[in-house]
PDB file of N, CA and C in Angstrom:
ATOM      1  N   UNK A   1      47.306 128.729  -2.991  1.00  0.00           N
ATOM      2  CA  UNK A   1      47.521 129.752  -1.999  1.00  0.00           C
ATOM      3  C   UNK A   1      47.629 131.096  -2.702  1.00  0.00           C
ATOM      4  N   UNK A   2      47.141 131.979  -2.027  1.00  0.00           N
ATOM      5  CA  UNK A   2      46.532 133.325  -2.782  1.00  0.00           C
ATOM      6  C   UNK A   2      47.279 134.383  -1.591  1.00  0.00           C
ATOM      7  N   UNK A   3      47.667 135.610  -2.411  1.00  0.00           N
ATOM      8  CA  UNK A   3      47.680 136.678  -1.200  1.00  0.00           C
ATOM      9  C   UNK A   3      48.573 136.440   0.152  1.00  0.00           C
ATOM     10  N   UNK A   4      49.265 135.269  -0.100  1.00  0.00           N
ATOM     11  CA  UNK A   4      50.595 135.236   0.707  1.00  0.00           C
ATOM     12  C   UNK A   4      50.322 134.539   2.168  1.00  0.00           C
ATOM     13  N   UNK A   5      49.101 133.779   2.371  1.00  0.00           N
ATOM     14  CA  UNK A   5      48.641 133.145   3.190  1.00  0.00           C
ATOM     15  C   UNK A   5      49.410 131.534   3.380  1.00  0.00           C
ATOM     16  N   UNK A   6      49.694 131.164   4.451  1.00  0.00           N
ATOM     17  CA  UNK A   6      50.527 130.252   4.994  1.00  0.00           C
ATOM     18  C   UNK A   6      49.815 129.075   5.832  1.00  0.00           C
ATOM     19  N   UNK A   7      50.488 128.178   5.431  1.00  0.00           N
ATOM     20  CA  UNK A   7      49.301 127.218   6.353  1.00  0.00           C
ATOM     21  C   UNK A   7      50.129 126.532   7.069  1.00  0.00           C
ATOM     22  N   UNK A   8      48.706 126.788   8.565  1.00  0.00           N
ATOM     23  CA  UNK A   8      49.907 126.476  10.047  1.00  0.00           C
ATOM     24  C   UNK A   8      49.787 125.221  10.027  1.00  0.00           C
ATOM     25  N   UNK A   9      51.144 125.392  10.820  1.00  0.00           N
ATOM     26  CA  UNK A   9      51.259 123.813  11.701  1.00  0.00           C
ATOM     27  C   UNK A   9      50.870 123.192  12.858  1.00  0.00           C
ATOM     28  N   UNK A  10      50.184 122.619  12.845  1.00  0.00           N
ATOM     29  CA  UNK A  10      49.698 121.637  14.550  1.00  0.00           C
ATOM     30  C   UNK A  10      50.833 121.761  15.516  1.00  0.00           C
ATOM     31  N   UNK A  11      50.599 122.560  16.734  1.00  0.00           N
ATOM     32  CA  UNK A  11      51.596 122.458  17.681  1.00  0.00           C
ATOM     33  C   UNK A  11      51.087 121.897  18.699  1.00  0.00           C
ATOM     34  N   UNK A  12      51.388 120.451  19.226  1.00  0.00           N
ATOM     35  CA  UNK A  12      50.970 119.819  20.381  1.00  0.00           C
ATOM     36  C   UNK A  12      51.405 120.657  21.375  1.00  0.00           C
ATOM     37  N   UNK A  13      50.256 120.572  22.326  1.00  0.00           N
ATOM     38  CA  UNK A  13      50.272 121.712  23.859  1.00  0.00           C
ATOM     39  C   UNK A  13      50.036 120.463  24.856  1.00  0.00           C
ATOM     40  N   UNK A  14      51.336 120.870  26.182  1.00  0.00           N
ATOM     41  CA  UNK A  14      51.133 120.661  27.011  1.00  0.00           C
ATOM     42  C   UNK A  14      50.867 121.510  28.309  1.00  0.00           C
ATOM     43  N   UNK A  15      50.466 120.515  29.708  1.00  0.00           N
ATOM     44  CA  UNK A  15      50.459 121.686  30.637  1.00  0.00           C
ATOM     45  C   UNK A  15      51.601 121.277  31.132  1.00  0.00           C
ATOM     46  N   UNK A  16      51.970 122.313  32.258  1.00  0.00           N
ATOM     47  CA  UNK A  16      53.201 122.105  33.185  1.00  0.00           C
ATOM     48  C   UNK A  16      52.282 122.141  34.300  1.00  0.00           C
ATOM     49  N   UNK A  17      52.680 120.953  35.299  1.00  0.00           N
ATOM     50  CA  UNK A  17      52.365 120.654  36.345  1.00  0.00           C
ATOM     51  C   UNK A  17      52.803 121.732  37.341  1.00  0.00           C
ATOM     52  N   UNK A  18      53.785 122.508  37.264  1.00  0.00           N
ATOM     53  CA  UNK A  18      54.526 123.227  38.469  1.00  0.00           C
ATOM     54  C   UNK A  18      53.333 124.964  38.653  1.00  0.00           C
ATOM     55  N   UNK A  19      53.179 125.280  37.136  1.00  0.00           N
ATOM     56  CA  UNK A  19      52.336 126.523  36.956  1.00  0.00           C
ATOM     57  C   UNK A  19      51.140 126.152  36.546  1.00  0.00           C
ATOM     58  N   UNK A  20      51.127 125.465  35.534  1.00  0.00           N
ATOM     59  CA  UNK A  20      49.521 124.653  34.910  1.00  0.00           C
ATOM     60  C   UNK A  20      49.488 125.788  33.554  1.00  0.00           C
ATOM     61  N   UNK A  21      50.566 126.319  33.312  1.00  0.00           N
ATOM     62  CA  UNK A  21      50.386 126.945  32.041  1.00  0.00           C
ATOM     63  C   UNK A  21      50.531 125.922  30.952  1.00  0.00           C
ATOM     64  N   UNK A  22      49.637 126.329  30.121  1.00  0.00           N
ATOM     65  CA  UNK A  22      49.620 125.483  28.641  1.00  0.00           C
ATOM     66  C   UNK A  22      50.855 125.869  27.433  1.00  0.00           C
ATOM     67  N   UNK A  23      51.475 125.204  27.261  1.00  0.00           N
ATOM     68  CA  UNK A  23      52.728 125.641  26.418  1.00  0.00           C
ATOM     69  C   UNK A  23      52.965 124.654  25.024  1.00  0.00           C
ATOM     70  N   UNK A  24      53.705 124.730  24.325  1.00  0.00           N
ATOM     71  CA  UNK A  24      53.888 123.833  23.049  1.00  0.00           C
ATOM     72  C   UNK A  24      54.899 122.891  23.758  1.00  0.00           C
ATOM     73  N   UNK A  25      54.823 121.400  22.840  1.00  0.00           N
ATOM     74  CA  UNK A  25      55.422 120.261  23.960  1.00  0.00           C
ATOM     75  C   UNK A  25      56.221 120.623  23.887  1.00  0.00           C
ATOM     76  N   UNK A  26      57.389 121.228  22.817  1.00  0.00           N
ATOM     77  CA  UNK A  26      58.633 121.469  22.848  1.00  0.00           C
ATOM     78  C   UNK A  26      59.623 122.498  23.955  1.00  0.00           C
ATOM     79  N   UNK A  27      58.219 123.405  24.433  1.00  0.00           N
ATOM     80  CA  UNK A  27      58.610 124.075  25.051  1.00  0.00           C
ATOM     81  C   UNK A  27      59.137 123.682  26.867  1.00  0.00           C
ATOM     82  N   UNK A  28      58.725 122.312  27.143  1.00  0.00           N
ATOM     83  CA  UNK A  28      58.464 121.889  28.412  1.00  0.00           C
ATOM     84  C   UNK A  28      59.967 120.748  28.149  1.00  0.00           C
ATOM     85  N   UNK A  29      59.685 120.778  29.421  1.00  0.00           N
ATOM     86  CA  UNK A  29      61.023 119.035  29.628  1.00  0.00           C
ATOM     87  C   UNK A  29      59.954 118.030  30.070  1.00  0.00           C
ATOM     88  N   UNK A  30      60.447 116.512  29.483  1.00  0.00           N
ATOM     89  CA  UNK A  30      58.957 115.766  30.028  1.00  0.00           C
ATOM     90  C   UNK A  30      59.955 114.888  30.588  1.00  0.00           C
ATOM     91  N   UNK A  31      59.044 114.397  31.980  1.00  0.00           N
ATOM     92  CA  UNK A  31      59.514 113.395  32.505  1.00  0.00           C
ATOM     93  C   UNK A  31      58.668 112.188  32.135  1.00  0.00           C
ATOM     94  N   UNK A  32      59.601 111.099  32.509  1.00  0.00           N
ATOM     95  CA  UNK A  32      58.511 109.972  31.941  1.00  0.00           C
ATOM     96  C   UNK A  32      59.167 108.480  32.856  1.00  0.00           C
ATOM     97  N   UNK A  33      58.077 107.937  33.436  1.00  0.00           N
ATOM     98  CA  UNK A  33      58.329 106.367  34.089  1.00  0.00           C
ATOM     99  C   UNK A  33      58.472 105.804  33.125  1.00  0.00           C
ATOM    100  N   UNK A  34      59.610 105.456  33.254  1.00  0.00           N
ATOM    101  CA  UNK A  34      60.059 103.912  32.792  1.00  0.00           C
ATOM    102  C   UNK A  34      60.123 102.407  33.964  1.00  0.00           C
ATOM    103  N   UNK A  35      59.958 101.407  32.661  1.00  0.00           N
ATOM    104  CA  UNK A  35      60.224  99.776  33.716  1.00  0.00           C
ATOM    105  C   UNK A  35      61.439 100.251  34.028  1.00  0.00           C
ATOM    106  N   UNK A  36      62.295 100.102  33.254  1.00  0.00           N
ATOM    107  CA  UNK A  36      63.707  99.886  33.668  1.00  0.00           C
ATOM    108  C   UNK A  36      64.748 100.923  34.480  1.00  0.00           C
ATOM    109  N   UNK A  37      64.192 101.941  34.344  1.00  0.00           N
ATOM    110  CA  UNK A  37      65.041 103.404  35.153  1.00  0.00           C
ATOM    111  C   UNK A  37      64.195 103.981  36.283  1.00  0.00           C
ATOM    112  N   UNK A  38      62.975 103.646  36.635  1.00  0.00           N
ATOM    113  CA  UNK A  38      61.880 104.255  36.716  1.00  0.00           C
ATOM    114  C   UNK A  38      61.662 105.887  36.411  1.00  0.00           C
ATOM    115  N   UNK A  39      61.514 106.997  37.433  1.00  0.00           N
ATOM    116  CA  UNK A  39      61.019 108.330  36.989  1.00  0.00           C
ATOM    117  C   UNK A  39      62.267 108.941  36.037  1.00  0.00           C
ATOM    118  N   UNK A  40      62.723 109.603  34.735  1.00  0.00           N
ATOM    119  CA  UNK A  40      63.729 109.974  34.682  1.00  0.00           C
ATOM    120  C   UNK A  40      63.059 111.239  33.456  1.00  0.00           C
ATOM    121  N   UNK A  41      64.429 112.256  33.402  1.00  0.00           N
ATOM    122  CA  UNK A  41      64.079 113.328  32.463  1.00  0.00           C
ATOM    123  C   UNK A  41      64.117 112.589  31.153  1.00  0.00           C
ATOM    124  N   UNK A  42      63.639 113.480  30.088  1.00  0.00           N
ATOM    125  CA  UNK A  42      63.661 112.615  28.785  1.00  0.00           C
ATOM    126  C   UNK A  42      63.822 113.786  28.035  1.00  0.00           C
ATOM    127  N   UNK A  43      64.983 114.372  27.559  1.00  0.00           N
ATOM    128  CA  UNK A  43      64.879 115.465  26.886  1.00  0.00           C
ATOM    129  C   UNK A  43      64.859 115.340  25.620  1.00  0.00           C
ATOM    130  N   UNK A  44      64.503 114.144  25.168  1.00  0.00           N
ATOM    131  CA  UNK A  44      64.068 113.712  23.536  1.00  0.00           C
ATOM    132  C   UNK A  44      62.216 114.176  23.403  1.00  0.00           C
ATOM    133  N   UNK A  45      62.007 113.305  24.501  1.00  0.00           N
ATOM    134  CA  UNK A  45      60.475 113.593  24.508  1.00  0.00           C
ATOM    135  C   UNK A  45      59.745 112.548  23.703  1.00  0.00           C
ATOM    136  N   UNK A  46      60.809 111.557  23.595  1.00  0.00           N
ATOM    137  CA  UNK A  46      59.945 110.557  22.560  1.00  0.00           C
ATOM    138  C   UNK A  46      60.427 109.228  23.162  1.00  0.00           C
ATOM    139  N   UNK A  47      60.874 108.887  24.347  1.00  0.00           N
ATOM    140  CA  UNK A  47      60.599 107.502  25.354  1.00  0.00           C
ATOM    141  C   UNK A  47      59.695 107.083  25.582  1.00  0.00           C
ATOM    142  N   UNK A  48      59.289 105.760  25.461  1.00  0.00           N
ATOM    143  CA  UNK A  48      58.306 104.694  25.866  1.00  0.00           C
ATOM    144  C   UNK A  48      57.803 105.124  27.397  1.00  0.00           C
ATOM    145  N   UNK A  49      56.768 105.351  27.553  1.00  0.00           N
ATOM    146  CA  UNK A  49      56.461 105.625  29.013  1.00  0.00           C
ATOM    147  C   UNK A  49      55.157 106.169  29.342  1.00  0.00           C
ATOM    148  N   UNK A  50      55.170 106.505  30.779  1.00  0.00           N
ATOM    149  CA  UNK A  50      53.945 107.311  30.986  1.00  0.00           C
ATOM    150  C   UNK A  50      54.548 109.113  31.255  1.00  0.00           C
ATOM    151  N   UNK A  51      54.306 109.478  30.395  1.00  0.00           N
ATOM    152  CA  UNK A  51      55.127 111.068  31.230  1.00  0.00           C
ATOM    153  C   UNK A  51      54.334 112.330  31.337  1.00  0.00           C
ATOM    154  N   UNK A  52      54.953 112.918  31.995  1.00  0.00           N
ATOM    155  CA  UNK A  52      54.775 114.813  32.768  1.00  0.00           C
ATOM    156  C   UNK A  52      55.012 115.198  31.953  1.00  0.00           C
ATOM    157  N   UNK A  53      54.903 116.854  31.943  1.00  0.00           N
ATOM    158  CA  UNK A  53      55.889 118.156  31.602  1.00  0.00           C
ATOM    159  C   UNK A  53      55.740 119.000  32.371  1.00  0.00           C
ATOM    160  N   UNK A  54      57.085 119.728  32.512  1.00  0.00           N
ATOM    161  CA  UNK A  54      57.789 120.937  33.385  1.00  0.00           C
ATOM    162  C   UNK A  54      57.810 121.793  32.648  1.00  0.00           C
ATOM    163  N   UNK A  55      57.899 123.144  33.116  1.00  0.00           N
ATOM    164  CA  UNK A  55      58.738 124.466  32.492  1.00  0.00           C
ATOM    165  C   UNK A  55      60.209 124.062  32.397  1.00  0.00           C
ATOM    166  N   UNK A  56      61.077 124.425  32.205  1.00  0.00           N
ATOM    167  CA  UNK A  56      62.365 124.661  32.324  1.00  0.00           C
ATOM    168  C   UNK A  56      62.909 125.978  33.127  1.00  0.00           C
ATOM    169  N   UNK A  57      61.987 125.756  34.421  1.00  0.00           N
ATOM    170  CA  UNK A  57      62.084 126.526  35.721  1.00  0.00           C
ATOM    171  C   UNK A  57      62.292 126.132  36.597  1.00  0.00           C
ATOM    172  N   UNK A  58      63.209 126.651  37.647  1.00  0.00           N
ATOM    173  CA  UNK A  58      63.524 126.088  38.649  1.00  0.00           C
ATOM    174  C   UNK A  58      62.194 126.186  39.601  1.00  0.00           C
ATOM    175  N   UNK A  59      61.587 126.956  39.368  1.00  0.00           N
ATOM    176  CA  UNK A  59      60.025 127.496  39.805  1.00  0.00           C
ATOM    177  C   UNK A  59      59.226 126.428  40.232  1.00  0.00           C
ATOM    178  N   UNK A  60      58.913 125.758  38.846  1.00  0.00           N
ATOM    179  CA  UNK A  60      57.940 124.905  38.254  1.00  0.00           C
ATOM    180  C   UNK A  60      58.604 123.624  38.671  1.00  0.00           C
ATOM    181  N   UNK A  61      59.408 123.482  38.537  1.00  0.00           N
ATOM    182  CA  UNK A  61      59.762 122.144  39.242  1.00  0.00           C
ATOM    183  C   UNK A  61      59.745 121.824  40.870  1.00  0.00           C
ATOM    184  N   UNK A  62      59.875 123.200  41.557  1.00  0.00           N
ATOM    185  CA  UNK A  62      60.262 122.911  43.101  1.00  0.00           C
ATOM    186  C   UNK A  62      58.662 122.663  43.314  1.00  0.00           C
ATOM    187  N   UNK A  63      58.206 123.611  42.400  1.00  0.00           N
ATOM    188  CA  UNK A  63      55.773 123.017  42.974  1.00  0.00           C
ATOM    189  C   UNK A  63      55.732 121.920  42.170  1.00  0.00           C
ATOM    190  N   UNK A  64      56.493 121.178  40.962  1.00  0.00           N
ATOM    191  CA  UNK A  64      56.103 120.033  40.730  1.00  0.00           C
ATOM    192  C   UNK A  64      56.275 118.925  41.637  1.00  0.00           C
ATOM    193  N   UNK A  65      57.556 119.349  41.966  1.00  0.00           N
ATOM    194  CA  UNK A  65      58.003 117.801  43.010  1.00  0.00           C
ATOM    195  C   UNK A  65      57.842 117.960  44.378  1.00  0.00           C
ATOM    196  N   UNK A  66      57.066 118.930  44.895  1.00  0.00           N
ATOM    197  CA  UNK A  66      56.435 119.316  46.253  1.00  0.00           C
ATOM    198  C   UNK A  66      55.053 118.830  46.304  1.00  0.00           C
ATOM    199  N   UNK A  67      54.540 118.401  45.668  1.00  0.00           N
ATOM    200  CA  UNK A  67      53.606 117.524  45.851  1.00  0.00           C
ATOM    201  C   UNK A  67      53.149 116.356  45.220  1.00  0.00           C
ATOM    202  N   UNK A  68      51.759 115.917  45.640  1.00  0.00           N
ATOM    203  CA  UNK A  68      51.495 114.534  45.027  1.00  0.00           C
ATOM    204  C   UNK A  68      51.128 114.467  43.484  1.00  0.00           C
ATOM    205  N   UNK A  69      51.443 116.178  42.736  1.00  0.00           N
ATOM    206  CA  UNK A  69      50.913 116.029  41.565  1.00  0.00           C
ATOM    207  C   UNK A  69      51.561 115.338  40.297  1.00  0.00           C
ATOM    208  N   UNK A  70      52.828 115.168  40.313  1.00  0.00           N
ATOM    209  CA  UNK A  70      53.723 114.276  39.547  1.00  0.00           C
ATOM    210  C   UNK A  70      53.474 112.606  40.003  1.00  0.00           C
ATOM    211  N   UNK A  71      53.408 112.828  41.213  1.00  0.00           N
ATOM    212  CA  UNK A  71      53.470 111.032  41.134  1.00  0.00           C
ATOM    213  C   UNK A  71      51.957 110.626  41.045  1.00  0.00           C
ATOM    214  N   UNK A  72      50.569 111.597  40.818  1.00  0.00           N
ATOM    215  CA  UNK A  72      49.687 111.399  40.347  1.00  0.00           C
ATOM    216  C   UNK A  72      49.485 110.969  38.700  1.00  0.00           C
ATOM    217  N   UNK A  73      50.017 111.912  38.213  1.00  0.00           N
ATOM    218  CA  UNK A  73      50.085 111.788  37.143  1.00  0.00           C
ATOM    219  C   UNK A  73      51.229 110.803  36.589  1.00  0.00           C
ATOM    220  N   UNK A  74      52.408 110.055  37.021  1.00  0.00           N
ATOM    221  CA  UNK A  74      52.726 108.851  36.619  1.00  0.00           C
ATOM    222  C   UNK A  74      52.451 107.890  37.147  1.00  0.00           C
ATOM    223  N   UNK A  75      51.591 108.175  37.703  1.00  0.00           N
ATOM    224  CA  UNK A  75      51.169 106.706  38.424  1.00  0.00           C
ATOM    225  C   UNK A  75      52.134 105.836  39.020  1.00  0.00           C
ATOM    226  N   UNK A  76      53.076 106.592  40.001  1.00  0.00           N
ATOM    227  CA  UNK A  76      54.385 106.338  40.351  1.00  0.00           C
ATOM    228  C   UNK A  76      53.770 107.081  41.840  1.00  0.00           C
ATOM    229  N   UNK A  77      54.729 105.989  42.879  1.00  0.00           N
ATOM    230  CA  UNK A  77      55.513 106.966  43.985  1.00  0.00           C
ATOM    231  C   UNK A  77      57.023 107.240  44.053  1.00  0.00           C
ATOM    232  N   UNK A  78      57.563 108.693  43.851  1.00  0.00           N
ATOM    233  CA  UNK A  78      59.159 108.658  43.643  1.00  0.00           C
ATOM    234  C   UNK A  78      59.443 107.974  44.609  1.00  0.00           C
ATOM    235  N   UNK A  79      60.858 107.110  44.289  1.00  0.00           N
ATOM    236  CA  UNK A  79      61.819 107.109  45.658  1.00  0.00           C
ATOM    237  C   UNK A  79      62.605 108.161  46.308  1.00  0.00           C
ATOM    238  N   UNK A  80      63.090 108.293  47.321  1.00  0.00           N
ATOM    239  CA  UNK A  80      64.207 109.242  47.650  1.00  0.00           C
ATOM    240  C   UNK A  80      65.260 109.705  46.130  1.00  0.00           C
ATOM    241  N   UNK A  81      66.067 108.410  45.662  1.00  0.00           N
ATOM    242  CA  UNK A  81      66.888 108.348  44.839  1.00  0.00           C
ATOM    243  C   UNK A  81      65.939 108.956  43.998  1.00  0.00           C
ATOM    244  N   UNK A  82      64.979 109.009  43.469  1.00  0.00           N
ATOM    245  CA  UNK A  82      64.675 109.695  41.989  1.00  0.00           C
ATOM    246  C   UNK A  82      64.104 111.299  42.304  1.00  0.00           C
ATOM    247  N   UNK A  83      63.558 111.730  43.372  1.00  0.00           N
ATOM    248  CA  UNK A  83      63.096 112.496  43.695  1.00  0.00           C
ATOM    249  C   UNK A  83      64.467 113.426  43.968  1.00  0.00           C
ATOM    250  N   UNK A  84      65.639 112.729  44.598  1.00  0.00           N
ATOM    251  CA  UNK A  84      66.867 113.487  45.021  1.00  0.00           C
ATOM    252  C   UNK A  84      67.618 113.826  43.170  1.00  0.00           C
ATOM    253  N   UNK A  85      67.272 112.781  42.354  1.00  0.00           N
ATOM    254  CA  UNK A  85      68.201 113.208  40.816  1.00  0.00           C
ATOM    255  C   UNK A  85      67.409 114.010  40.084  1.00  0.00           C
ATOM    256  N   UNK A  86      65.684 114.119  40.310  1.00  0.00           N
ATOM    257  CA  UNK A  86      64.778 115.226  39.671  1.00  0.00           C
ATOM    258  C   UNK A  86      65.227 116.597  40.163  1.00  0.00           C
ATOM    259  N   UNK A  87      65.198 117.043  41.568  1.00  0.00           N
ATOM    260  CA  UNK A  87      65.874 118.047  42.089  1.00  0.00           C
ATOM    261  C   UNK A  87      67.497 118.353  41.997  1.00  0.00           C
ATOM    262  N   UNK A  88      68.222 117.441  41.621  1.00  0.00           N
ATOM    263  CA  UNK A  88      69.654 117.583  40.962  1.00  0.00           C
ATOM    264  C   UNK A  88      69.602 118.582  39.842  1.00  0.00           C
ATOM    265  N   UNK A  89      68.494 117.684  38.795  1.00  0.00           N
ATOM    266  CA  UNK A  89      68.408 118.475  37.614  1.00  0.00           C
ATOM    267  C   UNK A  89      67.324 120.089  37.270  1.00  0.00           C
ATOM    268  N   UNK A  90      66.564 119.903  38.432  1.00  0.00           N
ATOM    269  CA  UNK A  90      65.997 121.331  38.837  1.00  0.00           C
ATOM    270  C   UNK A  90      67.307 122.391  39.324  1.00  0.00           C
ATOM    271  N   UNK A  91      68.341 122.273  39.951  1.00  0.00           N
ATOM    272  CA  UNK A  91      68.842 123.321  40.292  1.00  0.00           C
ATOM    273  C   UNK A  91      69.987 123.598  39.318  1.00  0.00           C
ATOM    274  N   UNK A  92      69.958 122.656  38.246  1.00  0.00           N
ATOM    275  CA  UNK A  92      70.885 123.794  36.699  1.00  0.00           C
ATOM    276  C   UNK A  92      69.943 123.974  36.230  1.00  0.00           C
ATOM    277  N   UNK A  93      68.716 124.701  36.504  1.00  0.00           N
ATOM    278  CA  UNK A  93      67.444 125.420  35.414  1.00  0.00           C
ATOM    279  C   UNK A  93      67.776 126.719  36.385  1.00  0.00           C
ATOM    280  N   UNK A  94      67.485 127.783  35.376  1.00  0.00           N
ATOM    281  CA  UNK A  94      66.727 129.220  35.524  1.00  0.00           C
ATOM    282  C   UNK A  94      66.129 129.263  36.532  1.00  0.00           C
ATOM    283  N   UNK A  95      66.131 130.738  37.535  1.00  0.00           N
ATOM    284  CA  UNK A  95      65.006 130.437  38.399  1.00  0.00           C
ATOM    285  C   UNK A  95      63.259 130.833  38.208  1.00  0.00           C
ATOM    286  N   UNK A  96      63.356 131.013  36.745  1.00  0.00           N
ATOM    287  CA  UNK A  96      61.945 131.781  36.935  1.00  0.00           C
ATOM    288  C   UNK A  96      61.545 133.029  36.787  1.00  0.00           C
ATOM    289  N   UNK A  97      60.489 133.248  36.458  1.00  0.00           N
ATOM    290  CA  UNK A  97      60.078 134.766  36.250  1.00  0.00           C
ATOM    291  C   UNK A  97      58.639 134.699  36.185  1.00  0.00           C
TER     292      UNK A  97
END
């Protein structure tokens, strides 16, 4: 390395379902189906599953879980109960900007 040049790092990009902006995974909350819990947040990001990502907007979550595009993409239909604890955890997020 010459002249103070740095060599980048691979940042996996996801989209967010709520805006469809492309962001680094870290930057998103992912949800992910599980057998055993079914739909739940995963703020590790490294659960066995099929999963989403959100902003960490209250924004992005109220257009995620307003339509069929989350349970498209897990190949899930929420229940009441999971759809009522996804929106639990949407209203301690930010509202957006």
């Amino acid at each position: 390395m010459t002249g103070g040049a740095t060599v980048g790092h691979h940042v996996p990009q996801r989209t967010c379902l709520g805006c469809w902006e492309t962001r680094g995974k870290r930057e998103l909350i992912r949800l992910v189906r599980t057998r055993e819990e079914g739909v739940v947040v995963d703020p590790s990001g490294k659960r066995t599953g099929r999963g989403a990502y959100l902003c960490p907007l209250q924004d992005c979550w109220q257009k995620g879980l307003r339509g069929k595009g989350l349970e498209r993409r897990l190949r899930v239909r929420l229940t009441p109960e999971e759809r009522h604890r996804l929106q639990g955890f949407a209203s301690m997020l930010p509202q957006g900007g």
